[in-house]
C-alpha atoms as a PDB file:
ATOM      1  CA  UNK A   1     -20.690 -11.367   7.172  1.00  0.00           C
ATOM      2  CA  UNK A   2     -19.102 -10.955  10.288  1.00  0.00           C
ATOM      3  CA  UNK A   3     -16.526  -8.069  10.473  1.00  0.00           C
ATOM      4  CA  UNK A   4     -13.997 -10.028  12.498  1.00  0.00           C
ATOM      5  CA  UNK A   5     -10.038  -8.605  13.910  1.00  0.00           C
ATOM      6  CA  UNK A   6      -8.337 -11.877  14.332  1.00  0.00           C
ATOM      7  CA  UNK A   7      -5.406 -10.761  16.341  1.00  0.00           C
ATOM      8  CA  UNK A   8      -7.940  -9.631  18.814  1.00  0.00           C
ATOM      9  CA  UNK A   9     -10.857 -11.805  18.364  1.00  0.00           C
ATOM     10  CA  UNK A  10     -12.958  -8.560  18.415  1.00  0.00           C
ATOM     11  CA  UNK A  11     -16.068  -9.247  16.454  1.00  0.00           C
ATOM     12  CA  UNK A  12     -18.296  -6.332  14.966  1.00  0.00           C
ATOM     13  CA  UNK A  13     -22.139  -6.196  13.141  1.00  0.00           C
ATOM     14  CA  UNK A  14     -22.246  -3.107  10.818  1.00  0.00           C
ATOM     15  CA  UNK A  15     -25.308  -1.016  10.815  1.00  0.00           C
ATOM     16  CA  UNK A  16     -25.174   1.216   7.051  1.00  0.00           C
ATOM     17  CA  UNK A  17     -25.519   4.722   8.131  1.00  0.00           C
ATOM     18  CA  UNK A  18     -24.182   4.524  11.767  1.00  0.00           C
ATOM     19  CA  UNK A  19     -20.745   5.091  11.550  1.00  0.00           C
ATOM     20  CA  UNK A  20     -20.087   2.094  10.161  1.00  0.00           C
ATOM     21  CA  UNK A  21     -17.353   3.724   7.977  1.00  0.00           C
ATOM     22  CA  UNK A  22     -15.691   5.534  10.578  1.00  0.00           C
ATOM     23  CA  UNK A  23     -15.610   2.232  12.487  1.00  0.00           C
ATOM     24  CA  UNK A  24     -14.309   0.448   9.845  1.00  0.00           C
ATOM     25  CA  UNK A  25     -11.316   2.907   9.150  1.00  0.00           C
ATOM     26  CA  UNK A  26     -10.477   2.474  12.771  1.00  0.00           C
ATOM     27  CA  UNK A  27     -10.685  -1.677  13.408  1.00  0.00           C
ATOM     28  CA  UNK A  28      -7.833  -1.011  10.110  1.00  0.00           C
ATOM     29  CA  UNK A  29      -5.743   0.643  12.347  1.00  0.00           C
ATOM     30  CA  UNK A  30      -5.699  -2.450  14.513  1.00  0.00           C
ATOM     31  CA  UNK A  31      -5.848  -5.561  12.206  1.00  0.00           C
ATOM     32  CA  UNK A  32      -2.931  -6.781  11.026  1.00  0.00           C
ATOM     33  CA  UNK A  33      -4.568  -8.661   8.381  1.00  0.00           C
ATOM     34  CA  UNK A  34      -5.831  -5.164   6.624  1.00  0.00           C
ATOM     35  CA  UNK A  35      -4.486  -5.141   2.941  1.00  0.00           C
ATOM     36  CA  UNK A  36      -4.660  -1.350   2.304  1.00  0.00           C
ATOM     37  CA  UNK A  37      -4.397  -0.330  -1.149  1.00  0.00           C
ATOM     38  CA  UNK A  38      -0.298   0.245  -2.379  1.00  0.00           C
ATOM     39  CA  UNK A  39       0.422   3.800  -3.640  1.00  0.00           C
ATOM     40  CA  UNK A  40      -3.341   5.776  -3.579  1.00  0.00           C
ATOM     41  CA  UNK A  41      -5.000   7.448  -0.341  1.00  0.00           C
ATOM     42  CA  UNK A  42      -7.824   5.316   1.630  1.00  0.00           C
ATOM     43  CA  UNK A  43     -11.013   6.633   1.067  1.00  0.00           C
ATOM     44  CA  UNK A  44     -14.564   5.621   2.165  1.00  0.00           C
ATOM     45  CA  UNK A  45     -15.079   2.501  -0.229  1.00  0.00           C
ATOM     46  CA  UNK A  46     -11.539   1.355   0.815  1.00  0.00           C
ATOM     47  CA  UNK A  47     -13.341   0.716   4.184  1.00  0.00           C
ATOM     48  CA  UNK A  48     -16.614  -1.040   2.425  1.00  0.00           C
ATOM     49  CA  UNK A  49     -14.505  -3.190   0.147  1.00  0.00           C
ATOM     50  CA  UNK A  50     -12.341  -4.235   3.003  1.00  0.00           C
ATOM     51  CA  UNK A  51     -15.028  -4.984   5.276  1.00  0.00           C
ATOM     52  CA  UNK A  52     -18.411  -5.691   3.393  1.00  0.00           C
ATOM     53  CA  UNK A  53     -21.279  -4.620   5.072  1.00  0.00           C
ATOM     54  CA  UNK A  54     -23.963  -7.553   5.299  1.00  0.00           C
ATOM     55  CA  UNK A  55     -27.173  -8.649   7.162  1.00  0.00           C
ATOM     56  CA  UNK A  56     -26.978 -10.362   9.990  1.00  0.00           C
ATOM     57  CA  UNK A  57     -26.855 -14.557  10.140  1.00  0.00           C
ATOM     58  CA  UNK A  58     -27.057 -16.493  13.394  1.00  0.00           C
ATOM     59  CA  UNK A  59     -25.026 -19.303  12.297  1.00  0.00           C
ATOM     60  CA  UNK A  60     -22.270 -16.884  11.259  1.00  0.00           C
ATOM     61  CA  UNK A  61     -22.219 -14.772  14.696  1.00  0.00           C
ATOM     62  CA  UNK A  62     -22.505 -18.412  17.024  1.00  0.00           C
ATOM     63  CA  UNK A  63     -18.412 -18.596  15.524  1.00  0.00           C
ATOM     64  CA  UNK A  64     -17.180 -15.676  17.509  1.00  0.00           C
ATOM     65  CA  UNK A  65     -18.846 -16.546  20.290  1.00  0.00           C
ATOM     66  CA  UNK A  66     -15.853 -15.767  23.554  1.00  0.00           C
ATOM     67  CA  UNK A  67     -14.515 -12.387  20.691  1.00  0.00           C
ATOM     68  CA  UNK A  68     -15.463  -9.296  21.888  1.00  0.00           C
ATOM     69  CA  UNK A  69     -18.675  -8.536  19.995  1.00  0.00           C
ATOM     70  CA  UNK A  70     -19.788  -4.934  19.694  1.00  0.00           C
ATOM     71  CA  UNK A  71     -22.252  -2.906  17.097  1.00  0.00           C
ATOM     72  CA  UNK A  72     -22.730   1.532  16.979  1.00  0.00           C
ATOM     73  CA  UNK A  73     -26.492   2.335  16.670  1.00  0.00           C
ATOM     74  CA  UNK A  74     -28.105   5.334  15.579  1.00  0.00           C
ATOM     75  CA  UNK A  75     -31.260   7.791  16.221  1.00  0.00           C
ATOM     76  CA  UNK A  76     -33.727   5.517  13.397  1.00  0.00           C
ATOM     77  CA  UNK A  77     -34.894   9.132  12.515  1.00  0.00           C
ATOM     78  CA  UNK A  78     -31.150  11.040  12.186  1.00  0.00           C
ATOM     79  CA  UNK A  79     -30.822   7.763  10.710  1.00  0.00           C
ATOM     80  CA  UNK A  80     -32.985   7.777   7.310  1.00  0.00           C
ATOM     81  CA  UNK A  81     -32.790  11.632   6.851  1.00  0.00           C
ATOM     82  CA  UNK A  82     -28.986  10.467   6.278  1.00  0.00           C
ATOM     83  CA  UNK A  83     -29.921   8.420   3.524  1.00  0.00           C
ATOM     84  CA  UNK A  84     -31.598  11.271   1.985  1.00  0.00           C
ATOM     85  CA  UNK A  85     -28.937  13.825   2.521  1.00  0.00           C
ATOM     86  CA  UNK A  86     -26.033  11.901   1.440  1.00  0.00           C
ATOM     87  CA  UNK A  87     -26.953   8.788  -0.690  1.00  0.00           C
ATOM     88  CA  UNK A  88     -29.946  10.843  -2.943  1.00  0.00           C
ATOM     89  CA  UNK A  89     -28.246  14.541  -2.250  1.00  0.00           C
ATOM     90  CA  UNK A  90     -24.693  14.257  -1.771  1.00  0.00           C
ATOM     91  CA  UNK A  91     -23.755  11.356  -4.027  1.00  0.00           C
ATOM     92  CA  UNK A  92     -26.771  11.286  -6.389  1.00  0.00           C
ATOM     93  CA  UNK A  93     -27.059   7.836  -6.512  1.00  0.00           C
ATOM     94  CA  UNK A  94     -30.822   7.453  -8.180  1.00  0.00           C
ATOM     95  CA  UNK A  95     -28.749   8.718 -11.145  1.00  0.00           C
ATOM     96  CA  UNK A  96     -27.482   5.174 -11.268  1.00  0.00           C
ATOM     97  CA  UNK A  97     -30.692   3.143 -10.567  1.00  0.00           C
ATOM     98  CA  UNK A  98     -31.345   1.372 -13.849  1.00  0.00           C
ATOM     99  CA  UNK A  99     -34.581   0.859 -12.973  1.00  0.00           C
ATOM    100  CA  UNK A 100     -35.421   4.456 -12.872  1.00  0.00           C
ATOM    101  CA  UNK A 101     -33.345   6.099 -15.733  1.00  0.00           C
ATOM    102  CA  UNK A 102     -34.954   3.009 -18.211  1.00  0.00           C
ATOM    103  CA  UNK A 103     -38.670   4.199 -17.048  1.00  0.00           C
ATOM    104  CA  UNK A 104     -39.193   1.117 -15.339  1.00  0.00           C
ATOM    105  CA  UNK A 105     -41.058   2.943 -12.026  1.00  0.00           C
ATOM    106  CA  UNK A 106     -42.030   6.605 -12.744  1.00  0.00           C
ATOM    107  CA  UNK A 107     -39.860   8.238  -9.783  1.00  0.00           C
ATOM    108  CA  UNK A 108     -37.587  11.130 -10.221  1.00  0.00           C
ATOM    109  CA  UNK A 109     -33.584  10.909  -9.801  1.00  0.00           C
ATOM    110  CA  UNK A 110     -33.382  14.317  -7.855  1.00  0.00           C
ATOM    111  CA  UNK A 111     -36.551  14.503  -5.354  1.00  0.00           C
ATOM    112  CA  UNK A 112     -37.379  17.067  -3.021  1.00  0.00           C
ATOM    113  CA  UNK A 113     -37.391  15.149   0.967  1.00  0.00           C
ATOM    114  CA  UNK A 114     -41.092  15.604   1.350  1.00  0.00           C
ATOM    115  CA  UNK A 115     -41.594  13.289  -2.193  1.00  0.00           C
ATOM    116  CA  UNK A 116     -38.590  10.810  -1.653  1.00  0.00           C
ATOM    117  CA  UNK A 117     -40.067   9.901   1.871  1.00  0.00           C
ATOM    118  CA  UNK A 118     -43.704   9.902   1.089  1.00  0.00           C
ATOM    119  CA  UNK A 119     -42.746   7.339  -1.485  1.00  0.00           C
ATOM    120  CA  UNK A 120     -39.997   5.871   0.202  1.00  0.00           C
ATOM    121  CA  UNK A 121     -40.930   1.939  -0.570  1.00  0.00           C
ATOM    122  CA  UNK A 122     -41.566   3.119  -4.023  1.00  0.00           C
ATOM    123  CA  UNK A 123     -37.642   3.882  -3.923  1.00  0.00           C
ATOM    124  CA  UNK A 124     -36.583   1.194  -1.294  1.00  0.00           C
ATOM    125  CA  UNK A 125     -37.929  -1.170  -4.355  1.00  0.00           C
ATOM    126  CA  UNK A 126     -36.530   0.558  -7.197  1.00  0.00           C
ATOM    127  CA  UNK A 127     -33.326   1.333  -5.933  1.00  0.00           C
ATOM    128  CA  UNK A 128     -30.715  -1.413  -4.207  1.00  0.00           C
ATOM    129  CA  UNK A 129     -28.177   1.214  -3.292  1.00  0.00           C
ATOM    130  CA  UNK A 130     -31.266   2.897  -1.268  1.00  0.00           C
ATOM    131  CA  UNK A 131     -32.923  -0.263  -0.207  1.00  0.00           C
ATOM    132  CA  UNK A 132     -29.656  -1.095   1.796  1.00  0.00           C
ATOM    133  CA  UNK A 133     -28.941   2.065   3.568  1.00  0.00           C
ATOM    134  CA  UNK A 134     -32.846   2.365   4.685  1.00  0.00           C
ATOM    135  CA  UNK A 135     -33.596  -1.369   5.651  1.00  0.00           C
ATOM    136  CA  UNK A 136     -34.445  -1.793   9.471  1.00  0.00           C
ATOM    137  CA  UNK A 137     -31.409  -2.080  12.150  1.00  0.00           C
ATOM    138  CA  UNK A 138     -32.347  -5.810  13.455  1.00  0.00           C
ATOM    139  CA  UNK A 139     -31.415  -7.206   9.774  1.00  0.00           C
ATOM    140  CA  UNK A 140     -28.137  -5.841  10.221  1.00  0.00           C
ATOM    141  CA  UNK A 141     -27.730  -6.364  14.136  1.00  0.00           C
ATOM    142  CA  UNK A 142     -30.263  -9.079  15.021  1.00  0.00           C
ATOM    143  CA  UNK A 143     -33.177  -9.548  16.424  1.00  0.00           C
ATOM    144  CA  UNK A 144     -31.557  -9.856  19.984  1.00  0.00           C
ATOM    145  CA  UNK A 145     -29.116  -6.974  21.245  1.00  0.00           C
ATOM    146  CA  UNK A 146     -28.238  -8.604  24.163  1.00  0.00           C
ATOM    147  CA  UNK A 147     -26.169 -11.105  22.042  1.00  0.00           C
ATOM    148  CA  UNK A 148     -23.418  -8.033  22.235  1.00  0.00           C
ATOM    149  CA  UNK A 149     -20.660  -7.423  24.924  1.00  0.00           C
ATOM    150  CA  UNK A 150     -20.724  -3.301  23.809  1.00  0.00           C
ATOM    151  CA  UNK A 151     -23.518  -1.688  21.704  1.00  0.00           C
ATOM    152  CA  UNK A 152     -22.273   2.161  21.210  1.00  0.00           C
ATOM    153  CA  UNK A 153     -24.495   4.954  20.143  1.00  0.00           C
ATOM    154  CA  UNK A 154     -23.153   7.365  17.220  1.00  0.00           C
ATOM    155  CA  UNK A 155     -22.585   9.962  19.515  1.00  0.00           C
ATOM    156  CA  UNK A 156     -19.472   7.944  21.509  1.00  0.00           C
ATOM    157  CA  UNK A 157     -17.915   7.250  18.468  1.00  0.00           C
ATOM    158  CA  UNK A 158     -14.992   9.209  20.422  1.00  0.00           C
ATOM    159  CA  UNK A 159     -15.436   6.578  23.415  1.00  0.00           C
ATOM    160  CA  UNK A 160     -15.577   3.694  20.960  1.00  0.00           C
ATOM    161  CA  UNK A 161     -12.026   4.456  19.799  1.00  0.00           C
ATOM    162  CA  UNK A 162     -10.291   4.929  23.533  1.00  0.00           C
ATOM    163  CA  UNK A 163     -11.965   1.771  24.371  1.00  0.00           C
ATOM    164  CA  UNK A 164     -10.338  -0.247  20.877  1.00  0.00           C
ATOM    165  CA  UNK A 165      -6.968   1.651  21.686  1.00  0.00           C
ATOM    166  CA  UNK A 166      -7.205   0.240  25.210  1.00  0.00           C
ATOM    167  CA  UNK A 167      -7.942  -3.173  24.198  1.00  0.00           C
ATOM    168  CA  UNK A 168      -5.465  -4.035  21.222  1.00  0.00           C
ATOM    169  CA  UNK A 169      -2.762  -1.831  22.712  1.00  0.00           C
ATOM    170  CA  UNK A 170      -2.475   0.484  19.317  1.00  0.00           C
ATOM    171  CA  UNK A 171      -2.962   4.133  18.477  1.00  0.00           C
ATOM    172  CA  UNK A 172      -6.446   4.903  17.202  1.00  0.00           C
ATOM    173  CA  UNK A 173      -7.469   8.046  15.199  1.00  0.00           C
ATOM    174  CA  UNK A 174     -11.119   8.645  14.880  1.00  0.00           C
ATOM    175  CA  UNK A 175     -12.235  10.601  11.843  1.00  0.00           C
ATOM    176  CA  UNK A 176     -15.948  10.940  10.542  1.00  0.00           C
ATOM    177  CA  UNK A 177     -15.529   9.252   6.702  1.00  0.00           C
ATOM    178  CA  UNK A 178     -18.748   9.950   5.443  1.00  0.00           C
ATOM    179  CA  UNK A 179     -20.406  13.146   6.251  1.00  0.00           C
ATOM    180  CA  UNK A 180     -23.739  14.780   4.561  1.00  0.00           C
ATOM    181  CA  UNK A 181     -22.980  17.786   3.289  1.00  0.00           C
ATOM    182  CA  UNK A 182     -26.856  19.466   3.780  1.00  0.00           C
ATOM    183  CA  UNK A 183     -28.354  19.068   7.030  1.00  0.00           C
ATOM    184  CA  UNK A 184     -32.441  17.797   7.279  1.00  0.00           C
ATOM    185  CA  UNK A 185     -34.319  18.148  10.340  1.00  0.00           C
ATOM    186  CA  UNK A 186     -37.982  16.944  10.879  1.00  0.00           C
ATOM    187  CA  UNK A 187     -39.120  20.753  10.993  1.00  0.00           C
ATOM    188  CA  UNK A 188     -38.192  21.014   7.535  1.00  0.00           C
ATOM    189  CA  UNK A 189     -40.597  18.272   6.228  1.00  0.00           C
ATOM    190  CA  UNK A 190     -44.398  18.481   5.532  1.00  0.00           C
ATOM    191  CA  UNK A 191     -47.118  17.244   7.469  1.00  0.00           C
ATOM    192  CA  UNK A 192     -47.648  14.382   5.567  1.00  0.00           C
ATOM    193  CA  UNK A 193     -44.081  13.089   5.396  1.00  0.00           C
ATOM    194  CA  UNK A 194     -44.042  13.321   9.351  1.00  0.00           C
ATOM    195  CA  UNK A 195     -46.916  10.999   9.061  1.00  0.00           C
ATOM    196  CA  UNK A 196     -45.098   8.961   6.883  1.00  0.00           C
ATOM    197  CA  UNK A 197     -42.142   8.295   8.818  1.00  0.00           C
ATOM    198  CA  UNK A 198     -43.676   7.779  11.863  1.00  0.00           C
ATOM    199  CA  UNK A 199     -45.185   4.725  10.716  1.00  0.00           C
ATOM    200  CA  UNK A 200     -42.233   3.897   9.020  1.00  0.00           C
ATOM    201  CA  UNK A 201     -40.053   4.230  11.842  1.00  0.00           C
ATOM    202  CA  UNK A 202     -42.718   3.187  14.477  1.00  0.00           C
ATOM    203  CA  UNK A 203     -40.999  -0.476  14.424  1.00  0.00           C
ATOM    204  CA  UNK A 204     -37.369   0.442  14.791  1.00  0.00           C
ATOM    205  CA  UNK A 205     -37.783   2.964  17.822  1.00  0.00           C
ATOM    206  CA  UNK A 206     -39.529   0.208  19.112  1.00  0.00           C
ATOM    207  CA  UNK A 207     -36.447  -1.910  18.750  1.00  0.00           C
ATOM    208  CA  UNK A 208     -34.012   0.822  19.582  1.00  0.00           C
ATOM    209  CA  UNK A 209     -35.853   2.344  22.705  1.00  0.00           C
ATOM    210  CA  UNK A 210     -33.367   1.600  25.724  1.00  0.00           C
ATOM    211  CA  UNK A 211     -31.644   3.993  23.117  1.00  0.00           C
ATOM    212  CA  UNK A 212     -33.100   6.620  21.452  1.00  0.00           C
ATOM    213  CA  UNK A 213     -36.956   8.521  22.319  1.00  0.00           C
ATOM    214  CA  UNK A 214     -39.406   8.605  19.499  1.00  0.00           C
ATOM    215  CA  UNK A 215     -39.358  11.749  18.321  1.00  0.00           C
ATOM    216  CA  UNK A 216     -43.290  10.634  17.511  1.00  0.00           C
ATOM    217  CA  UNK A 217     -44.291   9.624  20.459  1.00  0.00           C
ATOM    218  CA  UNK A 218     -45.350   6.337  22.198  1.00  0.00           C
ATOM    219  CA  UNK A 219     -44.583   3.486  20.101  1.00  0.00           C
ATOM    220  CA  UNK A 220     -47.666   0.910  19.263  1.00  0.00           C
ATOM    221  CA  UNK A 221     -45.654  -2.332  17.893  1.00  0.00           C
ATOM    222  CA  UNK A 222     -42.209  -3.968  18.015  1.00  0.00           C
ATOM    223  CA  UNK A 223     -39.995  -5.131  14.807  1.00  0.00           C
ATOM    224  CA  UNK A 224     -38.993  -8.302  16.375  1.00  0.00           C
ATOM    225  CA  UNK A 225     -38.345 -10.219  19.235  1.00  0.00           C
ATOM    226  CA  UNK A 226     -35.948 -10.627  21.958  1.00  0.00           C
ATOM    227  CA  UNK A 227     -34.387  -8.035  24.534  1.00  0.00           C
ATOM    228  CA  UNK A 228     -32.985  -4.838  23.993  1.00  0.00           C
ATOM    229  CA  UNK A 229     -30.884  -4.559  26.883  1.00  0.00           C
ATOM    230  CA  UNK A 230     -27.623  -2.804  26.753  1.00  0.00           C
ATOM    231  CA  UNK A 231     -24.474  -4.173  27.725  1.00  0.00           C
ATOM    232  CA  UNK A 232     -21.142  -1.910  29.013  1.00  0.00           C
END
């Protein structure tokens, strides 16, 4: 699903984990069509259930084609350590995966980092709330980023917000919605779960690298397809 602002044909791709709910508060500020909730403060699922988050469909984005198109990326690494630190940490969400708490896969609700990402498919698999915040970028964005008139990084969220004030003519307040409360940096993991995410992540740099360095090193394969070039 395309995240569209009709009364400024401004089309946007939502990547989970990269800002997507800070950039969702803000297109609100802008979109007339926004039904806010009557009588209870906006929170961060007022954002998700007013602009659903899906993977992306060609036939769907070919409809806003002439909209301004745009899509925030993020460091793939900064990235899935997110996932950890607020989807497993902060919110404790493999406390609601049915298929661990009815023994279905033998994986524990509260793991350490070095045992959630050495076995990260094992929870990708188990757990759908996981599984979405940790799939690649391109399913979200596409397999071609050139398709997009503006692609910002996380860090220019600020920028991102002058620009939308600038274009639809309305105050914009930017506010980070979903923070991690415990901070995770590669120096804190083992050996082996470096290892582990650098093949796991050896694909997405690949895709992301007019972006973002791998923290790893060369990359050896891309995810997909099609250019990477960015757009301003």
């Amino acid at each position: 699903m395309v995240i569209a602002v009709k009364a400024h044909r401004i089309a946007y791709m939502a990547l989970p984990k990269a800002g997507c709910s800070t950039v969702k508060a803000a297109l609100a500020q802008v979109d007339p069509d926004a039904t806010l909730p009557e009588n209870a403060r906006p929170d961060v699922m007022t954002w998700h259930r007013l602009y659903p988050t899906m993977r992306f469909r060609p036939h769907r984005w070919q409809a806003y084609d002439g909209w301004w198109r745009f899509c925030v990326v993020r460091d793939p690494l900064r990235r899935l350590l997110s996932v950890y630190t607020n989807r497993v940490v902060g919110l404790r969400e493999l406390h609601n995966c049915r298929n661990i708490r009815r023994g279905r896969v033998d994986l524990p609700m509260d793991p350490d980092p070095d045992f959630f990402f050495q076995n990260l498919r094992g929870y990708i698999d188990a757990a759908s709330a996981i599984k979405h915040h940790a799939l690649p970028a391109w399913l979200f964005l596409g397999p071609d980023l050139g398709r997009y008139d503006r692609i910002y990084r996380t860090s220019e969220l600020a920028r991102f917000g002058e620009e939308l004030a600038e274009r639809t003519g309305a105050p914009v307040t930017i506010a980070r919605e979903n923070p991690s409360g415990m901070r995770l940096s590669l120096d804190d993991l083992a050996p082996a779960t470096r290892t582990a995410l650098r093949d796991h992540l050896d694909a997405e740099y690949g895709y992301l690298a007019e972006f973002y360095e791998n923290p790893f090193g060369p990359r050896q394969h891309r995810a997909c397809t099609g250019p990477t070039r960015r757009v301003s």
